[in-house]
PDB file of N, CA and C in Angstrom:
ATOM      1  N   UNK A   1     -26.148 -24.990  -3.940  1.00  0.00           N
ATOM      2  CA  UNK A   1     -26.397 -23.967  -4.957  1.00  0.00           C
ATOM      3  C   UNK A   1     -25.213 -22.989  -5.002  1.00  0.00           C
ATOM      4  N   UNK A   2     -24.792 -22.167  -6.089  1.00  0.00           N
ATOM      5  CA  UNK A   2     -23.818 -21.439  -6.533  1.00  0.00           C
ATOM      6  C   UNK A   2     -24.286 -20.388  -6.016  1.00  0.00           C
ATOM      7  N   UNK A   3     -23.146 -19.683  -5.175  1.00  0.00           N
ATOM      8  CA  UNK A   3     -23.405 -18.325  -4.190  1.00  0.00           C
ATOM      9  C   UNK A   3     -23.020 -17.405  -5.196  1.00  0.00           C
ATOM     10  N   UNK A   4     -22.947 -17.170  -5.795  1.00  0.00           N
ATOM     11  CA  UNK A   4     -23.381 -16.221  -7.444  1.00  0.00           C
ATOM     12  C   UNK A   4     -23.093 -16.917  -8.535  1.00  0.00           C
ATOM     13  N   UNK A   5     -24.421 -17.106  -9.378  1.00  0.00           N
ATOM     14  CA  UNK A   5     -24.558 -17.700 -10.531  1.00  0.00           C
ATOM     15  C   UNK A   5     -24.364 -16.942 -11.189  1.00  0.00           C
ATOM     16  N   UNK A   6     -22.944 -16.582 -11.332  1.00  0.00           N
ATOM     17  CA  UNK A   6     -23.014 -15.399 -12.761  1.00  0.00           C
ATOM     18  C   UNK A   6     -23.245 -16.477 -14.307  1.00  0.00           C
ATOM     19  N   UNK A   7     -22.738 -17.267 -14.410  1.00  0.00           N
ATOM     20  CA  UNK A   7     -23.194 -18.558 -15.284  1.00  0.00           C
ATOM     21  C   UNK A   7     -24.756 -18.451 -15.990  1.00  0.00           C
ATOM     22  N   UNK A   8     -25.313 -18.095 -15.044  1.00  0.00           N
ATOM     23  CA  UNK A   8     -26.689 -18.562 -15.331  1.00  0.00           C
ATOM     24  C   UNK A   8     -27.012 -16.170 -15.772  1.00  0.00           C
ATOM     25  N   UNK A   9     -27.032 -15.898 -15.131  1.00  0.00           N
ATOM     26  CA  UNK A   9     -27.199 -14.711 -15.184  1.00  0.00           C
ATOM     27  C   UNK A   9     -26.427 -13.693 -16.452  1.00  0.00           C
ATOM     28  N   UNK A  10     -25.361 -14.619 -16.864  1.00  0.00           N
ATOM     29  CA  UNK A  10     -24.602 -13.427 -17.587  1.00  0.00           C
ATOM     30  C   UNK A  10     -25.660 -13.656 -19.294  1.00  0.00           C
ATOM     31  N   UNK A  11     -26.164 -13.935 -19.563  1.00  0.00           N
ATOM     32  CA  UNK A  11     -27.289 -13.960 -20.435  1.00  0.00           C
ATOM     33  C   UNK A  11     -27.582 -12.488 -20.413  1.00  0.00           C
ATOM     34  N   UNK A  12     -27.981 -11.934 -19.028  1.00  0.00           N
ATOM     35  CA  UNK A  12     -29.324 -11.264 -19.415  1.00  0.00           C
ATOM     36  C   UNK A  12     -28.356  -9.825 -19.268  1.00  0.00           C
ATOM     37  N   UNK A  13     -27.193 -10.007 -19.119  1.00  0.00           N
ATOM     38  CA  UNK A  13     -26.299  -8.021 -19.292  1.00  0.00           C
ATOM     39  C   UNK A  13     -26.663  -7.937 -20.587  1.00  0.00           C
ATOM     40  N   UNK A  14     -26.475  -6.547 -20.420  1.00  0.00           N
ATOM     41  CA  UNK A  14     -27.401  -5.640 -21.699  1.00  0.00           C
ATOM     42  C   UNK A  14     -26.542  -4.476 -21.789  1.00  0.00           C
ATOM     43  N   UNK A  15     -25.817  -4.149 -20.632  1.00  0.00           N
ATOM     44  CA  UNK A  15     -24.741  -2.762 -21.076  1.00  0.00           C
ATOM     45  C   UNK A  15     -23.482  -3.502 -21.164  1.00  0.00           C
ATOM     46  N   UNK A  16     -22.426  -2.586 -21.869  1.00  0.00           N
ATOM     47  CA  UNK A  16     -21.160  -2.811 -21.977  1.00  0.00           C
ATOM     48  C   UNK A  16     -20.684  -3.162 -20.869  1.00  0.00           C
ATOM     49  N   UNK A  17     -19.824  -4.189 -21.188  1.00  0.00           N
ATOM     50  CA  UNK A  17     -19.164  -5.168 -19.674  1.00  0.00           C
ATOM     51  C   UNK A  17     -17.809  -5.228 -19.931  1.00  0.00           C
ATOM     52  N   UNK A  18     -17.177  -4.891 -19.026  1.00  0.00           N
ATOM     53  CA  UNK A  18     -15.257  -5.008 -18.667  1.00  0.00           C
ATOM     54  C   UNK A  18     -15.071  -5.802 -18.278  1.00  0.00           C
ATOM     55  N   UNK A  19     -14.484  -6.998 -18.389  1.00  0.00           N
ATOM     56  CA  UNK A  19     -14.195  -8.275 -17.457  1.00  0.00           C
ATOM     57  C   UNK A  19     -12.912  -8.174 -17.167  1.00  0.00           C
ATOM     58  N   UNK A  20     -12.488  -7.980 -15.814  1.00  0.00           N
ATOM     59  CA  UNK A  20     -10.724  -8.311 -15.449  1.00  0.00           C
ATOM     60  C   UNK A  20     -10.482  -9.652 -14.862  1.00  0.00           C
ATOM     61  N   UNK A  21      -9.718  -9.945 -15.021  1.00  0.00           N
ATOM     62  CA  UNK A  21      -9.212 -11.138 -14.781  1.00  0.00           C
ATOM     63  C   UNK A  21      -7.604 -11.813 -14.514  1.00  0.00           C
ATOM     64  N   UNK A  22      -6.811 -11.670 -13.295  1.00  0.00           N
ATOM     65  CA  UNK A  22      -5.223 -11.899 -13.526  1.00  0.00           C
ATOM     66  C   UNK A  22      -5.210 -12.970 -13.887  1.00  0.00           C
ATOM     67  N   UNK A  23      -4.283 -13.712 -14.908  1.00  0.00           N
ATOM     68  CA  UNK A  23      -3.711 -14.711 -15.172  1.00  0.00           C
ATOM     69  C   UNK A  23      -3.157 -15.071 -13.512  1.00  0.00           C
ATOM     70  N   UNK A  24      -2.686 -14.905 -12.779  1.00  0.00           N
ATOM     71  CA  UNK A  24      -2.465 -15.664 -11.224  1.00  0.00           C
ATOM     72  C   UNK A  24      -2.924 -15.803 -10.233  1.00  0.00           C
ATOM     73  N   UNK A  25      -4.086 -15.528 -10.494  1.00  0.00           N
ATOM     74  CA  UNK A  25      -5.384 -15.225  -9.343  1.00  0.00           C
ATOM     75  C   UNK A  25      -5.194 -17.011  -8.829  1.00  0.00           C
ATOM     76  N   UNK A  26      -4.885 -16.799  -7.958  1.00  0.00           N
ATOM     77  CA  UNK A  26      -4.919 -18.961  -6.915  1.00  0.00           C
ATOM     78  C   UNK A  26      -6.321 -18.750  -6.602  1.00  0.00           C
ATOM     79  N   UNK A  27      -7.110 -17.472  -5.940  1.00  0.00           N
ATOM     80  CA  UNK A  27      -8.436 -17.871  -5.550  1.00  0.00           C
ATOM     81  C   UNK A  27      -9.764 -17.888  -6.329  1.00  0.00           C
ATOM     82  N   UNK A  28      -9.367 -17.815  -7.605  1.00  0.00           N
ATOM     83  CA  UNK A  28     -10.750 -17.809  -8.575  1.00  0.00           C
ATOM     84  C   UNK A  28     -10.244 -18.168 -10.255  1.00  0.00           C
ATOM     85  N   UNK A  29     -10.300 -19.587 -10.649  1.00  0.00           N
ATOM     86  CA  UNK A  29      -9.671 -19.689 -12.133  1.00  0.00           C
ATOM     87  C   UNK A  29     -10.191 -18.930 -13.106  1.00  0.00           C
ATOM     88  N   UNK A  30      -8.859 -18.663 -13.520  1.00  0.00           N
ATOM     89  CA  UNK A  30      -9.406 -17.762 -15.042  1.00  0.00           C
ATOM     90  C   UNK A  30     -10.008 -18.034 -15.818  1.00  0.00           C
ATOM     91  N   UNK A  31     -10.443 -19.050 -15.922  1.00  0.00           N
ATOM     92  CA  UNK A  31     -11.280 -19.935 -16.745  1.00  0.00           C
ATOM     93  C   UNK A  31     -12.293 -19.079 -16.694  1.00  0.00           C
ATOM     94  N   UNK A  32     -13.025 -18.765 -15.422  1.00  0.00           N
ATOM     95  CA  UNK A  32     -14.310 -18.699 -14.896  1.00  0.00           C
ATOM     96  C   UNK A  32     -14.618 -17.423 -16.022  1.00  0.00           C
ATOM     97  N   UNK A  33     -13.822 -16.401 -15.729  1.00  0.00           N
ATOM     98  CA  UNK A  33     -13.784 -15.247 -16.595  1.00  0.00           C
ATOM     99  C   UNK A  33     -14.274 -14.988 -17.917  1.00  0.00           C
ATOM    100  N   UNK A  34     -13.118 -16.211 -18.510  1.00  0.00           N
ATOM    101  CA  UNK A  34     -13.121 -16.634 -19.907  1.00  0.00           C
ATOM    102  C   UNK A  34     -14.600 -16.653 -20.822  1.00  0.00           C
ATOM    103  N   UNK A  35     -15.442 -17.911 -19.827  1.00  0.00           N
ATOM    104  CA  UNK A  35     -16.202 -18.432 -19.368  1.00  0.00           C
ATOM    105  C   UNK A  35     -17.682 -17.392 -20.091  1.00  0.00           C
ATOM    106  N   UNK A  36     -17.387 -16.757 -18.950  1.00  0.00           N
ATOM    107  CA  UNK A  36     -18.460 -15.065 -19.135  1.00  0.00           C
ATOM    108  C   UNK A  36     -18.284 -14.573 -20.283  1.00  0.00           C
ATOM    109  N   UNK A  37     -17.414 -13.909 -20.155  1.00  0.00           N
ATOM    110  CA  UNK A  37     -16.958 -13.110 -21.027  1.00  0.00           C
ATOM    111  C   UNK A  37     -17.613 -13.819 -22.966  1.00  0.00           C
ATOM    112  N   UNK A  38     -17.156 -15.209 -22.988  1.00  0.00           N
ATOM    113  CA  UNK A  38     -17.715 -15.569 -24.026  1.00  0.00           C
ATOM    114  C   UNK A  38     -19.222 -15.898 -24.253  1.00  0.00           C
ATOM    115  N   UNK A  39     -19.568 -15.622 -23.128  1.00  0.00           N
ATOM    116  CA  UNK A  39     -21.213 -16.033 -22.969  1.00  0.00           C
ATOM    117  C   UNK A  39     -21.851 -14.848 -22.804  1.00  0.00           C
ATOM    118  N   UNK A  40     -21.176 -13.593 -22.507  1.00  0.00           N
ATOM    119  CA  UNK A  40     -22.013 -11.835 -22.859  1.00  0.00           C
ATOM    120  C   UNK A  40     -22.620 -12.251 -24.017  1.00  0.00           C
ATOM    121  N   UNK A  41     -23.204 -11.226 -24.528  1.00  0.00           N
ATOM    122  CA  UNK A  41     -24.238 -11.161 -25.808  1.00  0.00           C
ATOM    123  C   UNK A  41     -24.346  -9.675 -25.992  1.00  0.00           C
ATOM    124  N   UNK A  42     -23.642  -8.486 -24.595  1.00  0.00           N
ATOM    125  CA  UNK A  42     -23.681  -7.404 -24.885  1.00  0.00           C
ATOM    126  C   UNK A  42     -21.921  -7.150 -25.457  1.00  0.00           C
ATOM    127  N   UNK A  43     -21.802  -6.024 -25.586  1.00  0.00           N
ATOM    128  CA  UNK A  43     -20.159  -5.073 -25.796  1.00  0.00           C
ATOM    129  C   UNK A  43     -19.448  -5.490 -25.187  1.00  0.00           C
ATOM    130  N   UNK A  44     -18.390  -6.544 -25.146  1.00  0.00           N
ATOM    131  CA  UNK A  44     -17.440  -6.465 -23.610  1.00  0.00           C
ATOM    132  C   UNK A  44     -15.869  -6.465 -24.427  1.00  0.00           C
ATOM    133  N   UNK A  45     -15.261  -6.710 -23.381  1.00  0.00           N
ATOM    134  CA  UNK A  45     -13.616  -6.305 -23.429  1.00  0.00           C
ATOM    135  C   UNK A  45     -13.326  -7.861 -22.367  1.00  0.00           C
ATOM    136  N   UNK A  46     -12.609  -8.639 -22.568  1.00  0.00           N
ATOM    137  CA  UNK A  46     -11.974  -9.223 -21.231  1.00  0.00           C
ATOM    138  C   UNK A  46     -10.620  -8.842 -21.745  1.00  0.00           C
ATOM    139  N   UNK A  47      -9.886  -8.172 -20.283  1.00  0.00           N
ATOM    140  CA  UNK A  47      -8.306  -7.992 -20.052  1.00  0.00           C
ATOM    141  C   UNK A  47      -8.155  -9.142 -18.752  1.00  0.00           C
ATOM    142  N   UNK A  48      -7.133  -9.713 -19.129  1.00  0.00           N
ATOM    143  CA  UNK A  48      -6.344 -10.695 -18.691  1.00  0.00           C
ATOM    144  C   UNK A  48      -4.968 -10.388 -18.256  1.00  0.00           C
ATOM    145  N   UNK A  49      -4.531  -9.650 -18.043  1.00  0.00           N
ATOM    146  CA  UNK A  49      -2.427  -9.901 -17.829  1.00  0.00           C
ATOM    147  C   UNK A  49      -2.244 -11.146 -17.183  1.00  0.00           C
ATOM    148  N   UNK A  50      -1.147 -11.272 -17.985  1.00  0.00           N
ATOM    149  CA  UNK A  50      -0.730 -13.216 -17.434  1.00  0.00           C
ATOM    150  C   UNK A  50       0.165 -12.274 -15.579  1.00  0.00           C
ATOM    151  N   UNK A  51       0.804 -11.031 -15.470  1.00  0.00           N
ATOM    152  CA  UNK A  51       1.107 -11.032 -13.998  1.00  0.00           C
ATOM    153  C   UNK A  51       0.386 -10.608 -13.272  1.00  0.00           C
ATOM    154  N   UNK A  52      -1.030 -10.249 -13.199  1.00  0.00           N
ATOM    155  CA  UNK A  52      -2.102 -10.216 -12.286  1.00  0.00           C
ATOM    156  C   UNK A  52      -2.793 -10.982 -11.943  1.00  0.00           C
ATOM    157  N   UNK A  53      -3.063 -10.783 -10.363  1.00  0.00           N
ATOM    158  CA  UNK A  53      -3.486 -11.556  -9.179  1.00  0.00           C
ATOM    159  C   UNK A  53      -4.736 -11.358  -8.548  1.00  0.00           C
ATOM    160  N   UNK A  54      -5.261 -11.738  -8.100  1.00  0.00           N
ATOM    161  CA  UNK A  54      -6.594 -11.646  -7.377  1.00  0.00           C
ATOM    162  C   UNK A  54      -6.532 -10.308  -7.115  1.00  0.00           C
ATOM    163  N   UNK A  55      -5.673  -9.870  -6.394  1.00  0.00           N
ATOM    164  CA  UNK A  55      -5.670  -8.938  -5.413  1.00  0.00           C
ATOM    165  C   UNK A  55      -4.948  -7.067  -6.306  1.00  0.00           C
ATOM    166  N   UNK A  56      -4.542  -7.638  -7.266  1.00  0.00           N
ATOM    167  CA  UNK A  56      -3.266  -6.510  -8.197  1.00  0.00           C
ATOM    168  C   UNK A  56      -4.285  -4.878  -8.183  1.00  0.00           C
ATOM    169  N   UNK A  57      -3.408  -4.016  -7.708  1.00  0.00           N
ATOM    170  CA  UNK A  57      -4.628  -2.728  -8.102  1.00  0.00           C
ATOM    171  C   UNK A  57      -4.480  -2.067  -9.215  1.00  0.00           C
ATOM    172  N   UNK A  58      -5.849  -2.638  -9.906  1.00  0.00           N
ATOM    173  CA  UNK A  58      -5.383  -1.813 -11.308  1.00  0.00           C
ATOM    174  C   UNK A  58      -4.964  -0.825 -11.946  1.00  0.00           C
ATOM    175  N   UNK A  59      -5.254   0.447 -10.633  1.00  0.00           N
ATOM    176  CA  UNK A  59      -4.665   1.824 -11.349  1.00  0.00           C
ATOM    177  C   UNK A  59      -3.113   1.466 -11.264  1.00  0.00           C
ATOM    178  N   UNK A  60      -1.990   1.024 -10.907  1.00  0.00           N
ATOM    179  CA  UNK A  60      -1.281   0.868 -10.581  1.00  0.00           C
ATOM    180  C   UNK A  60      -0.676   0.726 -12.176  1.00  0.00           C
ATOM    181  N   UNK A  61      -1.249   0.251 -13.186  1.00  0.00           N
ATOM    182  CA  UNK A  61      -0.755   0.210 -14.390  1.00  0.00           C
ATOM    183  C   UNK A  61      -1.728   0.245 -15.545  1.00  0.00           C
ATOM    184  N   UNK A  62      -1.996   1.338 -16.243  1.00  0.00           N
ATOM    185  CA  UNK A  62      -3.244   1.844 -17.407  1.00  0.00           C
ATOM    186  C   UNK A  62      -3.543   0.840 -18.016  1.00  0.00           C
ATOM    187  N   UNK A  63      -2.673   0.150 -18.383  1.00  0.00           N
ATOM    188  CA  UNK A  63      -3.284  -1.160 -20.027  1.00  0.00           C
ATOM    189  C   UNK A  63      -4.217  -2.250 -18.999  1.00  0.00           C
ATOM    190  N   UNK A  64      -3.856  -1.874 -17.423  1.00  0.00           N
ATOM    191  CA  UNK A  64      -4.998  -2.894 -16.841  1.00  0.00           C
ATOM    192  C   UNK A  64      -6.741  -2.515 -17.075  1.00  0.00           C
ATOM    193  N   UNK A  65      -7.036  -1.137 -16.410  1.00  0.00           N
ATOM    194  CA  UNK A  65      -8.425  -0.712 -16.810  1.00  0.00           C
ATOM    195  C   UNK A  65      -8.523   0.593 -17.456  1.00  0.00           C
ATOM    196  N   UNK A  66      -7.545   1.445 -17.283  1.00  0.00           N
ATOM    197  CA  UNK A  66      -7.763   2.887 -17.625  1.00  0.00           C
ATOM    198  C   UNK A  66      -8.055   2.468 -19.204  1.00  0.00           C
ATOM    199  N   UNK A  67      -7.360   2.190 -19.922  1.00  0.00           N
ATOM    200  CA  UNK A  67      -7.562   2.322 -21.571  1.00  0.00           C
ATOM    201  C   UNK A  67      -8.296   1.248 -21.760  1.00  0.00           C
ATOM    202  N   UNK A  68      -8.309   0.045 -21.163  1.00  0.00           N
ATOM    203  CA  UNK A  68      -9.613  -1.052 -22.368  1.00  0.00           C
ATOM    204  C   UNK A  68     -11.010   0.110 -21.609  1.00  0.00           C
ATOM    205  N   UNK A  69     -11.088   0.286 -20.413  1.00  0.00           N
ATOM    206  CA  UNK A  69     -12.313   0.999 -20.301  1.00  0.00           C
ATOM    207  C   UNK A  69     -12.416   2.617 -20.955  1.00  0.00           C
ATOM    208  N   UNK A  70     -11.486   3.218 -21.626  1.00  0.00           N
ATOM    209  CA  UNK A  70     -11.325   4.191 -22.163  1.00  0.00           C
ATOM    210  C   UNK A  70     -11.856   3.575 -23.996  1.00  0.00           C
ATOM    211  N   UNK A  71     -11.628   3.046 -24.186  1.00  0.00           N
ATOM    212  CA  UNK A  71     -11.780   1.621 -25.506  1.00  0.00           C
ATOM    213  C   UNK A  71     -13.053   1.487 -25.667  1.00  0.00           C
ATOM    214  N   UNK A  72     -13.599   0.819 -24.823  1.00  0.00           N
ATOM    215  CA  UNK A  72     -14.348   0.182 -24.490  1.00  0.00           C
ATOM    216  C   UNK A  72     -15.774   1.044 -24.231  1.00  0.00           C
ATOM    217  N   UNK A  73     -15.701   1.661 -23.422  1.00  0.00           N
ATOM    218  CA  UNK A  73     -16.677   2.403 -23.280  1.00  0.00           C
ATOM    219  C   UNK A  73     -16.677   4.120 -24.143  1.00  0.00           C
ATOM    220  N   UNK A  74     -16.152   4.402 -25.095  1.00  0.00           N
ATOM    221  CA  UNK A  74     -15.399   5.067 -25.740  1.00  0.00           C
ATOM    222  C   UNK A  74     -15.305   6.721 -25.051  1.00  0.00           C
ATOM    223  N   UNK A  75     -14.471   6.824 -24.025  1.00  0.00           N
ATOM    224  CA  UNK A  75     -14.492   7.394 -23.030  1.00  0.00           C
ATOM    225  C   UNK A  75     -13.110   9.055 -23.590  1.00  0.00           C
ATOM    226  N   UNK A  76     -13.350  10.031 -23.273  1.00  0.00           N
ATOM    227  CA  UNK A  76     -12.244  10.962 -24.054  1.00  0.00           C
ATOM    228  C   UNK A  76     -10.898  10.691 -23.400  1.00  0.00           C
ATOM    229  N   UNK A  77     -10.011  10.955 -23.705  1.00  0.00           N
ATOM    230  CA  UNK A  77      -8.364  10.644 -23.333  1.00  0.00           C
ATOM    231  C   UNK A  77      -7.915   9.775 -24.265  1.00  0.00           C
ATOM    232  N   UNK A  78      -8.025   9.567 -25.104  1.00  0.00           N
ATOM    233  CA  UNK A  78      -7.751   8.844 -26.094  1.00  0.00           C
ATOM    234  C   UNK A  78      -6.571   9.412 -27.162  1.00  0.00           C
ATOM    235  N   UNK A  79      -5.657   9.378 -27.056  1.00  0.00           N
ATOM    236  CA  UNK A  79      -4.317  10.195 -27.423  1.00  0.00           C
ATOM    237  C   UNK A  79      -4.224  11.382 -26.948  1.00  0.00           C
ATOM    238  N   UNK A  80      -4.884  11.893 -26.252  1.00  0.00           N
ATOM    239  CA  UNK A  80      -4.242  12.862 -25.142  1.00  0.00           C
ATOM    240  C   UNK A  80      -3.776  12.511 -23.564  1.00  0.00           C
ATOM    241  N   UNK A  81      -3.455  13.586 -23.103  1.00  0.00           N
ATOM    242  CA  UNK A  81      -2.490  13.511 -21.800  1.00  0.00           C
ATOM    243  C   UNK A  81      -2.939  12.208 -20.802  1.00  0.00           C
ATOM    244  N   UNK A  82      -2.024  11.485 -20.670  1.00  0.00           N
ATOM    245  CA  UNK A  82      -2.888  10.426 -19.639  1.00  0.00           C
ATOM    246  C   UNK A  82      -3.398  10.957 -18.491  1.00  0.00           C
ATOM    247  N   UNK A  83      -4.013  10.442 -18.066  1.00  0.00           N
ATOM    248  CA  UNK A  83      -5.390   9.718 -16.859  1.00  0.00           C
ATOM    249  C   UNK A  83      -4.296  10.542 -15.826  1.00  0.00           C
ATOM    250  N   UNK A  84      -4.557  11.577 -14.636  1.00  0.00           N
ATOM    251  CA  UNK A  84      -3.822  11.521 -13.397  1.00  0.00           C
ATOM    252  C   UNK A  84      -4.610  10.895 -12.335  1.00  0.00           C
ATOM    253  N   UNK A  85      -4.622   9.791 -11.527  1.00  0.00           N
ATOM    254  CA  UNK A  85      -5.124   9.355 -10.541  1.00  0.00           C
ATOM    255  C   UNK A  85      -4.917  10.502  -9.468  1.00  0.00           C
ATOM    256  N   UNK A  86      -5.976  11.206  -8.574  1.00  0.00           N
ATOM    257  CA  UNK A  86      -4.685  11.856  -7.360  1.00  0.00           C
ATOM    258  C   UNK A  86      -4.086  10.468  -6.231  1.00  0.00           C
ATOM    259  N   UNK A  87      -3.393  10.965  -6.010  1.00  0.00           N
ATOM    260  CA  UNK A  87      -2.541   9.868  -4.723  1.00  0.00           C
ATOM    261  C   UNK A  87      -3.648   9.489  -3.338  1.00  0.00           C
ATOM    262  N   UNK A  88      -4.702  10.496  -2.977  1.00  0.00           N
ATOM    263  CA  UNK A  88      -5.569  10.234  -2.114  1.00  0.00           C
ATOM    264  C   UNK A  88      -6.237   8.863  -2.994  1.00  0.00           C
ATOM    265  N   UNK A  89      -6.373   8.546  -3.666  1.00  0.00           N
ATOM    266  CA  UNK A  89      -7.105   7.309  -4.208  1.00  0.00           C
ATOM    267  C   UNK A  89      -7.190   6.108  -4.158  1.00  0.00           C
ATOM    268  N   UNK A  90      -5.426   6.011  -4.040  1.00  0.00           N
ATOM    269  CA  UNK A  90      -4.722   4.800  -3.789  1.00  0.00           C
ATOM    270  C   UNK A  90      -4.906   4.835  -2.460  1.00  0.00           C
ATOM    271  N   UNK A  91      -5.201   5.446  -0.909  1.00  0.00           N
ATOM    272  CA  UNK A  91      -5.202   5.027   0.168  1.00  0.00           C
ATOM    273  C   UNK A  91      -6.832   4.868   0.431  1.00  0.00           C
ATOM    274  N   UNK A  92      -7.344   3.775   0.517  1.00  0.00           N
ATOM    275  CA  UNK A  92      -9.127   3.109   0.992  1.00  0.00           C
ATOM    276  C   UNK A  92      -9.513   4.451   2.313  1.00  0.00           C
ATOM    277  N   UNK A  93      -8.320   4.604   3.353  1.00  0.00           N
ATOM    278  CA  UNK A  93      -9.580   5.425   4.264  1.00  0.00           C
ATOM    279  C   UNK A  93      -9.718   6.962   3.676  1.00  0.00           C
ATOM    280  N   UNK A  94      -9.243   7.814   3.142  1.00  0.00           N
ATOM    281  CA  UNK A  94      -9.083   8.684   2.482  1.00  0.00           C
ATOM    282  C   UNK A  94     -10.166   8.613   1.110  1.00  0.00           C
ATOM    283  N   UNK A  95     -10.297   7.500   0.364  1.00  0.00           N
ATOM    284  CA  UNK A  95     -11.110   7.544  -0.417  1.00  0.00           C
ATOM    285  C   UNK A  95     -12.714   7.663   0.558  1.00  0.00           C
ATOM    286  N   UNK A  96     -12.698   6.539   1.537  1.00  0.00           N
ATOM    287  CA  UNK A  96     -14.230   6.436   2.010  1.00  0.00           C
ATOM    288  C   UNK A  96     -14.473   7.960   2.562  1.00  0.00           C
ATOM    289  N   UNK A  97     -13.418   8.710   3.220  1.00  0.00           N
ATOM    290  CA  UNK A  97     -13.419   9.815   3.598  1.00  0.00           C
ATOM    291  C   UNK A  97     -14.353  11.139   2.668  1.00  0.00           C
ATOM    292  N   UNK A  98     -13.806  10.685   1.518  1.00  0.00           N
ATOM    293  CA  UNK A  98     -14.197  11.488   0.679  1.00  0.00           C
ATOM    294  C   UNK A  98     -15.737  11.390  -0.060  1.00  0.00           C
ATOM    295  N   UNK A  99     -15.933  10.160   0.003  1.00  0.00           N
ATOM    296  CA  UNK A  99     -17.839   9.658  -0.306  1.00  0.00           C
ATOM    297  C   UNK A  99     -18.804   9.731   0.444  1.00  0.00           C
ATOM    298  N   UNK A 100     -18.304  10.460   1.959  1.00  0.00           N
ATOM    299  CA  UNK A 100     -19.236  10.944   3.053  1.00  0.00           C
ATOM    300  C   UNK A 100     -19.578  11.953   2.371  1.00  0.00           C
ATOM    301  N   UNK A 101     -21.169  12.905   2.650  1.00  0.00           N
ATOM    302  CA  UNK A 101     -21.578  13.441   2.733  1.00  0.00           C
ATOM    303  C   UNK A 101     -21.617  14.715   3.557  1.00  0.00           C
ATOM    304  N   UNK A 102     -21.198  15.318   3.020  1.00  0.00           N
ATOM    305  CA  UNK A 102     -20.888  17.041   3.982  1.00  0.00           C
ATOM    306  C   UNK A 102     -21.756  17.263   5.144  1.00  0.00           C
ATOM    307  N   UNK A 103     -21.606  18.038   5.893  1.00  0.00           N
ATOM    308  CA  UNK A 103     -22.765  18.138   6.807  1.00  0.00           C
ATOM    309  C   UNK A 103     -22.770  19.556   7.396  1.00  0.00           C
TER     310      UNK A 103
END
């Protein structure tokens, strides 16, 4: 059996869906993406860049998620000042740091 049937499941999304997908991903074909994406029935977007990889971090370049999900979910920044990520964001222990709970 398929250790996630998104196949069988993507039927039943009902909110707006972002699909990413690198064109060089070796560990998951783009196909699969494709796949979904044409089989939603809700709002979606699939972004593809032919130089992204399994692994690529998307803030790293806007046309990956900042604007189709700005698009997409019709989100404000939309010809105004771009998106500032802070730099704590890009480092994982610093982010988890920050989703603890005060005490």
């Amino acid at each position: 059996a398929e250790q996630f049937p998104n196949d069988k499941l993507v039927a039943s999304i009902r909110s707006p869906t972002l699909v990413f997908h690198g064109q060089q991903d070796k560990m998951v074909p783009v196909a699969h993406s494709e796949i979904l994406h044409k089989n939603l029935t809700c709002r979606s977007k699939l972004v593809s860049p032919p130089e992204a990889t399994h692994h690529t971090n998307l803030l790293q370049d806007e046309q990956h998620l900042i604007i189709p999900m700005r698009d997409l979910f019709g989100l404000p920044g939309k010809g105004s000042a771009p998106l500032v990520v802070p730099p704590w964001a890009f480092q994982r222990r610093l982010c988890l740091l920050a989703s603890l709970p005060e005490s």
